[in-house]
N, C-alpha and C. Protein backbone atom coordinates (compact mmCIF):
# COMPACT_ATOMS: atom_id res chain seq x y z
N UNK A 1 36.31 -19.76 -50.84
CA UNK A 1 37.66 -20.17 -51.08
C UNK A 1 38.29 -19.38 -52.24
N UNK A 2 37.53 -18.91 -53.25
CA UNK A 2 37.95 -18.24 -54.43
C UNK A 2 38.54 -16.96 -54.02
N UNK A 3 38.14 -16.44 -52.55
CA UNK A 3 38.71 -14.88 -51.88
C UNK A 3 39.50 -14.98 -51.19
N UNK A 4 39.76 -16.40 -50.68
CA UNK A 4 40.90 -16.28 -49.73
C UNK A 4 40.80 -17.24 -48.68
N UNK A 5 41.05 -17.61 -48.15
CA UNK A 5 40.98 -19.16 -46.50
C UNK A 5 40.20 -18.82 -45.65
N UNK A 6 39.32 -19.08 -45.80
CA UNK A 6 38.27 -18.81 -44.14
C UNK A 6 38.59 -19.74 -43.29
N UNK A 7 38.24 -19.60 -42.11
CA UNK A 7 38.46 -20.72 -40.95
C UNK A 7 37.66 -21.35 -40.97
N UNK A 8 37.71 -22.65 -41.38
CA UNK A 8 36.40 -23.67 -41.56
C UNK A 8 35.73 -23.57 -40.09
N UNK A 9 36.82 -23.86 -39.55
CA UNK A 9 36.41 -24.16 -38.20
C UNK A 9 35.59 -23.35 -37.48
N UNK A 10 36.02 -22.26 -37.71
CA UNK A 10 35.30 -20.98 -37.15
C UNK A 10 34.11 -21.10 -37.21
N UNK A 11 33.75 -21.12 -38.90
CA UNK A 11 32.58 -20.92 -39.39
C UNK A 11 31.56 -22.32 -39.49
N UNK A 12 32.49 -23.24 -39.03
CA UNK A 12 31.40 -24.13 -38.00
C UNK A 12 30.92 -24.87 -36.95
N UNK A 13 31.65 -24.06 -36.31
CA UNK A 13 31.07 -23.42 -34.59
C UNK A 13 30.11 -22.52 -34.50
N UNK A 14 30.40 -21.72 -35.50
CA UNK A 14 29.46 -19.95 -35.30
C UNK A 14 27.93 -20.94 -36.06
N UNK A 15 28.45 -21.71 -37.35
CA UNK A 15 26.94 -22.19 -37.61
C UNK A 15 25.91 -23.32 -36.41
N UNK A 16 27.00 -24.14 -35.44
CA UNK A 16 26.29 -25.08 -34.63
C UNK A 16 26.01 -24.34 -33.38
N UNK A 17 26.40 -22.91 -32.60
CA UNK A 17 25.94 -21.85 -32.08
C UNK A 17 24.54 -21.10 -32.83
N UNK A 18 24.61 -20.92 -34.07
CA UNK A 18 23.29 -20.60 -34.57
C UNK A 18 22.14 -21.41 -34.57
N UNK A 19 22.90 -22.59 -35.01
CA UNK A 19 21.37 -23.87 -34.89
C UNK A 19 21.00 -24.31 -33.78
N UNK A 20 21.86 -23.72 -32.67
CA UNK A 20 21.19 -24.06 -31.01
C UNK A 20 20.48 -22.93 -30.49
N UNK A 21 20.72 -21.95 -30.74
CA UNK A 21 20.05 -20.51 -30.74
C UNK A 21 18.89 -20.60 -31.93
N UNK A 22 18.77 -20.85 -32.80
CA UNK A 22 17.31 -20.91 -33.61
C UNK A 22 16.86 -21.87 -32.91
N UNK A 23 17.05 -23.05 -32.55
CA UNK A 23 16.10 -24.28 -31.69
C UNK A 23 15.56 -23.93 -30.55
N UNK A 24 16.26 -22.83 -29.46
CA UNK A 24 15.75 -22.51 -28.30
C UNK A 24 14.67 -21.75 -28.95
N UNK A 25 14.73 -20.63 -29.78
CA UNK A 25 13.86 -19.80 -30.19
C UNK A 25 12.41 -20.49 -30.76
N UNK A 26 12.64 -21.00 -31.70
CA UNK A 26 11.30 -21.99 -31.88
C UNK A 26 11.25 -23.22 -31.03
N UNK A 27 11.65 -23.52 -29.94
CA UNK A 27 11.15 -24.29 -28.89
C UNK A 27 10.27 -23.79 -27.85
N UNK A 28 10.68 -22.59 -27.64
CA UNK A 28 10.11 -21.37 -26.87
C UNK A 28 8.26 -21.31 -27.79
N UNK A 29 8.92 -20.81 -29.14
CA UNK A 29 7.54 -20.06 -29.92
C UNK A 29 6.61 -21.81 -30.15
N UNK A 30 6.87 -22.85 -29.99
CA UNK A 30 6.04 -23.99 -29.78
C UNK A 30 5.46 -24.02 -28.46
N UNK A 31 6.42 -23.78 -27.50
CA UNK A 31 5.46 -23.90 -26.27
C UNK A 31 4.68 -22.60 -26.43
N UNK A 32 4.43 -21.69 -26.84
CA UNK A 32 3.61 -20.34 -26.84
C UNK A 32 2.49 -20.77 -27.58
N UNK A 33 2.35 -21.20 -28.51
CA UNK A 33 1.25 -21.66 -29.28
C UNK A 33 0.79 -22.69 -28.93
N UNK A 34 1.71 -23.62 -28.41
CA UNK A 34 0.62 -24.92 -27.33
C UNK A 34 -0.37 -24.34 -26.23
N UNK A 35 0.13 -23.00 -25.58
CA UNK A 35 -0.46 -22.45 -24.84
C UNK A 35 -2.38 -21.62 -25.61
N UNK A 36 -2.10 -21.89 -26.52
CA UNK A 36 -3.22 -20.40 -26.83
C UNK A 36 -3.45 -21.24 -28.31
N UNK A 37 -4.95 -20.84 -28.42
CA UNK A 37 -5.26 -21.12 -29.86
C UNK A 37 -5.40 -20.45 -31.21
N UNK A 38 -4.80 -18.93 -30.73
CA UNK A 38 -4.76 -18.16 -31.60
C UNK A 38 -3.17 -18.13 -31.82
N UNK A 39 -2.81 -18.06 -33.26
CA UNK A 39 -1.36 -17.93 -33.76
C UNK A 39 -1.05 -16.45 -33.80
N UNK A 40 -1.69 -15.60 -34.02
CA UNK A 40 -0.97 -14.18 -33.66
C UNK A 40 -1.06 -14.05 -32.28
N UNK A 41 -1.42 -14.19 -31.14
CA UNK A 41 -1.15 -14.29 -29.87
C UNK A 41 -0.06 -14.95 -29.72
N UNK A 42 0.71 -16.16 -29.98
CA UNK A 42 1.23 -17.01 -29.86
C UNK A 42 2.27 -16.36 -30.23
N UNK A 43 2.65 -15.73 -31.55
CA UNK A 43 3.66 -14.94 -31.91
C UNK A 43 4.00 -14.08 -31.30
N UNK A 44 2.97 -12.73 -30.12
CA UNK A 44 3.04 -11.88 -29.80
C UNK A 44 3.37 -12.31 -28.45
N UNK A 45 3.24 -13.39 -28.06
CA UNK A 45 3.85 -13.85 -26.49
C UNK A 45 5.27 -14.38 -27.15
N UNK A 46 5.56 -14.82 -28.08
CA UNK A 46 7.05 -15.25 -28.42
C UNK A 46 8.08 -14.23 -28.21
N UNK A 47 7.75 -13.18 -29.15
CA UNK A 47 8.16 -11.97 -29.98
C UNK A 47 8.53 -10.85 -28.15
N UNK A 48 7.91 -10.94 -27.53
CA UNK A 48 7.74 -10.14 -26.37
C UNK A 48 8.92 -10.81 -25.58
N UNK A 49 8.40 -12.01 -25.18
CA UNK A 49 9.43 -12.90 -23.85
C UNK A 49 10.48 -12.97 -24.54
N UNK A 50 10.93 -13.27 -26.19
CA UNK A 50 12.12 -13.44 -26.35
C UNK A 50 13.02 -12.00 -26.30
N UNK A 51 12.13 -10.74 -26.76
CA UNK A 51 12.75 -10.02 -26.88
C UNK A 51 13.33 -9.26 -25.38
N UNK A 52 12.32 -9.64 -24.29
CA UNK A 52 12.69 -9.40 -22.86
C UNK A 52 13.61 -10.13 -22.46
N UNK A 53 14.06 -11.62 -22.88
CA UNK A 53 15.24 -12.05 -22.52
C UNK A 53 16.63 -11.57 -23.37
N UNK A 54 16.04 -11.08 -24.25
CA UNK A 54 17.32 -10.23 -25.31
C UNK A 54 18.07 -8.88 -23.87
N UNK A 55 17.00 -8.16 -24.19
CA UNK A 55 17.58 -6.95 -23.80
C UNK A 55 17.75 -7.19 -22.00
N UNK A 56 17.08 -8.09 -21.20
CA UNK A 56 17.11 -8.14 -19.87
C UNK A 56 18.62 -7.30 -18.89
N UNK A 57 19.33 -7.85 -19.66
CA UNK A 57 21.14 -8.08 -19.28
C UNK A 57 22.06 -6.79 -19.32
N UNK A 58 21.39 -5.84 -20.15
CA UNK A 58 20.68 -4.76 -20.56
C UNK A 58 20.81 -3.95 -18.79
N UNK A 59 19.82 -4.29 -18.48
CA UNK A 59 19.59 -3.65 -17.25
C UNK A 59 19.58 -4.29 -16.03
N UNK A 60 19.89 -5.69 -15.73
CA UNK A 60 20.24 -6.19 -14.47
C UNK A 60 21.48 -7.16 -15.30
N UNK A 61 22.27 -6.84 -15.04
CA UNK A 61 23.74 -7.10 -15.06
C UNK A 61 23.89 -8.47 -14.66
N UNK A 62 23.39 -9.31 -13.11
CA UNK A 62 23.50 -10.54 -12.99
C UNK A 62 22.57 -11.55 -13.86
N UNK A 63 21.69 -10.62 -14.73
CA UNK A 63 20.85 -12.07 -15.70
C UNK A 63 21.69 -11.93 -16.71
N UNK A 64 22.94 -11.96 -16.82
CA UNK A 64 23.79 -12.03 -17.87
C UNK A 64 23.96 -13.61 -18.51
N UNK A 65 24.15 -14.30 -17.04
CA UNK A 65 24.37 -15.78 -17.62
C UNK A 65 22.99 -16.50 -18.59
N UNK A 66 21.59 -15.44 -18.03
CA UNK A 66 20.62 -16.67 -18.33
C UNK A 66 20.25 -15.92 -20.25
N UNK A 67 21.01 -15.37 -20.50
CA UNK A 67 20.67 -15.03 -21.53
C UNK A 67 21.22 -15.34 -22.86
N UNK A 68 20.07 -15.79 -23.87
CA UNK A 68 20.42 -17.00 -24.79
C UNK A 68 21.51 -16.05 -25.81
N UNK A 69 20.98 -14.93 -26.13
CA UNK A 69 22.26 -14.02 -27.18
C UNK A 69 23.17 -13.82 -26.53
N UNK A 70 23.49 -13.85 -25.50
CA UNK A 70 25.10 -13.74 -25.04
C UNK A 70 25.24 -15.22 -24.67
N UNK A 71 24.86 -16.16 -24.63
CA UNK A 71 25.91 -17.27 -24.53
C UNK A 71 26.15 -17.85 -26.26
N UNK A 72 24.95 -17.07 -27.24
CA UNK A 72 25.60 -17.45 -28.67
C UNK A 72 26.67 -16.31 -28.73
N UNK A 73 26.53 -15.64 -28.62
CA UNK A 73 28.08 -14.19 -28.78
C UNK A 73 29.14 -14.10 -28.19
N UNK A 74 28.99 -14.56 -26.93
CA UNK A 74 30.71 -15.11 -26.22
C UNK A 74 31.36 -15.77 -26.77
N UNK A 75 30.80 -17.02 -27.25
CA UNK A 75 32.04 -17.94 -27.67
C UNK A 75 31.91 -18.39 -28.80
N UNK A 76 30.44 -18.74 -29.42
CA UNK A 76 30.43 -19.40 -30.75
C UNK A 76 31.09 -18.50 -32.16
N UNK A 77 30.81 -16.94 -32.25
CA UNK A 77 31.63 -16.67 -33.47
C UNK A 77 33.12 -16.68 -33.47
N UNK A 78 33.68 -16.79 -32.42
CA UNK A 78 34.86 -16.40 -32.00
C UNK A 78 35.81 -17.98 -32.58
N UNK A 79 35.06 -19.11 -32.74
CA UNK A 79 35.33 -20.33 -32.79
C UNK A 79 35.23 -21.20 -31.67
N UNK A 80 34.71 -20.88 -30.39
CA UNK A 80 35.37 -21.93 -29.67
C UNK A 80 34.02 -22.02 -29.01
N UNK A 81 34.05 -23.71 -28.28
CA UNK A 81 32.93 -24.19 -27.74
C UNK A 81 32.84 -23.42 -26.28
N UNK A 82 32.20 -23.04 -25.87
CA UNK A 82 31.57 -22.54 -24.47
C UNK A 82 31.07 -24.08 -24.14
N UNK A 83 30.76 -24.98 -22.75
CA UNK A 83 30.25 -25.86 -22.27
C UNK A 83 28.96 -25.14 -21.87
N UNK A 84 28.93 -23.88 -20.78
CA UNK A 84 28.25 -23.32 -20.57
C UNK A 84 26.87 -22.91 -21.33
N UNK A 85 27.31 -22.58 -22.91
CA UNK A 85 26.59 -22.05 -23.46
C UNK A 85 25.57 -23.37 -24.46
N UNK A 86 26.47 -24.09 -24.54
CA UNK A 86 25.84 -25.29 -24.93
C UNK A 86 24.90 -26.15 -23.63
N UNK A 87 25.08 -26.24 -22.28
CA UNK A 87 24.11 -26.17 -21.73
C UNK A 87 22.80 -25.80 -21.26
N UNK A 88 23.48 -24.21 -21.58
CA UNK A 88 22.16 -23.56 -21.21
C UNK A 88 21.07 -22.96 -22.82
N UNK A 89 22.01 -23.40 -23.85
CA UNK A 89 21.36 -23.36 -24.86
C UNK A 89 20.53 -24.47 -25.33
N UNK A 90 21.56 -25.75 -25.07
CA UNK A 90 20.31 -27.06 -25.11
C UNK A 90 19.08 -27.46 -23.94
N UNK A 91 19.11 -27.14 -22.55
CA UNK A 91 18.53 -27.38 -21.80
C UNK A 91 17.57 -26.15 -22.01
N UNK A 92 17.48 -25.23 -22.38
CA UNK A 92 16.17 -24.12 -22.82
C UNK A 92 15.38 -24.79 -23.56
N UNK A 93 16.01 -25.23 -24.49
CA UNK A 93 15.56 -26.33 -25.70
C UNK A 93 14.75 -27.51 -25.19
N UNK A 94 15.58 -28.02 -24.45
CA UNK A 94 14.78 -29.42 -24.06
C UNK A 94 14.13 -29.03 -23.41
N UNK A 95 13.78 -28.13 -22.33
CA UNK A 95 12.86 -27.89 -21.21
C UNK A 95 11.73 -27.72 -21.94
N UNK A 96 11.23 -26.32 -22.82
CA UNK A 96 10.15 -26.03 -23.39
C UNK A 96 10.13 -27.07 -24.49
N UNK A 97 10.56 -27.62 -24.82
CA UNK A 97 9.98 -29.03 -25.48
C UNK A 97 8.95 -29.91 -24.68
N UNK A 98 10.20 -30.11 -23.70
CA UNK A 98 8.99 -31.23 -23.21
C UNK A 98 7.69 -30.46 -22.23
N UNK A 99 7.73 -28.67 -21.80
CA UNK A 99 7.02 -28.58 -21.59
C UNK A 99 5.55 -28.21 -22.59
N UNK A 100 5.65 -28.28 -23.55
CA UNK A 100 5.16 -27.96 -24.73
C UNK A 100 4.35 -29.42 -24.92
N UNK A 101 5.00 -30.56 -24.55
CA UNK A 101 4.37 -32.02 -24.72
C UNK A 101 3.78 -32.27 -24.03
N UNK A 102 3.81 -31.70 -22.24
CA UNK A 102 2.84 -31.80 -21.67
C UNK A 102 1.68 -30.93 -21.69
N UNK A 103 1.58 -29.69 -22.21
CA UNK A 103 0.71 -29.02 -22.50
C UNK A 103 0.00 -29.60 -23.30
N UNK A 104 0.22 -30.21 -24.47
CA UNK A 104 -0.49 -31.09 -25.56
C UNK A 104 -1.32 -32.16 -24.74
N UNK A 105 -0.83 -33.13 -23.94
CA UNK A 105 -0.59 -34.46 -23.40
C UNK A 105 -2.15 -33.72 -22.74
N UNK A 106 -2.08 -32.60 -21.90
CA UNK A 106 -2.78 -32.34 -20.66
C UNK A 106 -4.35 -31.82 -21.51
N UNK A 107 -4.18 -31.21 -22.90
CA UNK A 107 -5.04 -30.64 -23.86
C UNK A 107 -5.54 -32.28 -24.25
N UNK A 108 -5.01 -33.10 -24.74
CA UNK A 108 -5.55 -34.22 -25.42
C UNK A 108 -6.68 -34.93 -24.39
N UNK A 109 -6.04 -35.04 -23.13
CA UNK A 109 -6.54 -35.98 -21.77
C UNK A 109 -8.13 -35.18 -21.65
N UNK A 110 -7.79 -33.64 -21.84
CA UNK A 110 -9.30 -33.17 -21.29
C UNK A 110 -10.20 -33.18 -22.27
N UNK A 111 -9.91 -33.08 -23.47
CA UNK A 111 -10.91 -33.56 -24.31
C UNK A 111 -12.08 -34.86 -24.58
């Protein structure tokens, strides 16, 4: 405020676009490490799949929609809510959550 008026608003959209995009990302890197008992594996299956869904869009043009950095870059810095992107940013989220719980659930049972 001391430099001049920022758009509150703007700048918190672009932050609740970031905190849905960091949640898919470590929802993802939880189910990777539920998978495997080594943590640098776990990182190196994160680090790989996320970065293949980064660049995918890249080179097949129709996986444009399923990709988590362009539904945070369409609409959230710009200020405005995407529905879209908040779907497919929370349902990434919730999916590998709960598949992450059954991985646990299915690890606990066989023990």
């Amino acid at each position: 405020m001391y430099f001049g008026s920022p758009n509150l608003v703007t700048a918190l959209v672009t932050l609740l676009g970031f905190t849905l995009l960091c949640s898919s990302y470590i929802a993802f890197g939880m189910f990777a490490s539920s998978l495997t008992e080594n943590q640098i594996i776990a990182e190196i299956l994160t680090t790989v799949v996320l970065l293949v869904l980064w660049f995918t869009p890249n080179f097949i043009p129709s996986m444009q929609t399923f990709s988590l950095v362009n539904a945070f870059t369409s609409s959230f810095p710009a200020g405005t809510i995407s529905l879209a992107s908040l779907v497919l940013l929370g349902s990434f989220t919730v999916i590998f959550i709960l598949l992450t719980m059954m991985v646990l659930q299915r690890k606990k049972n066989l023990k």
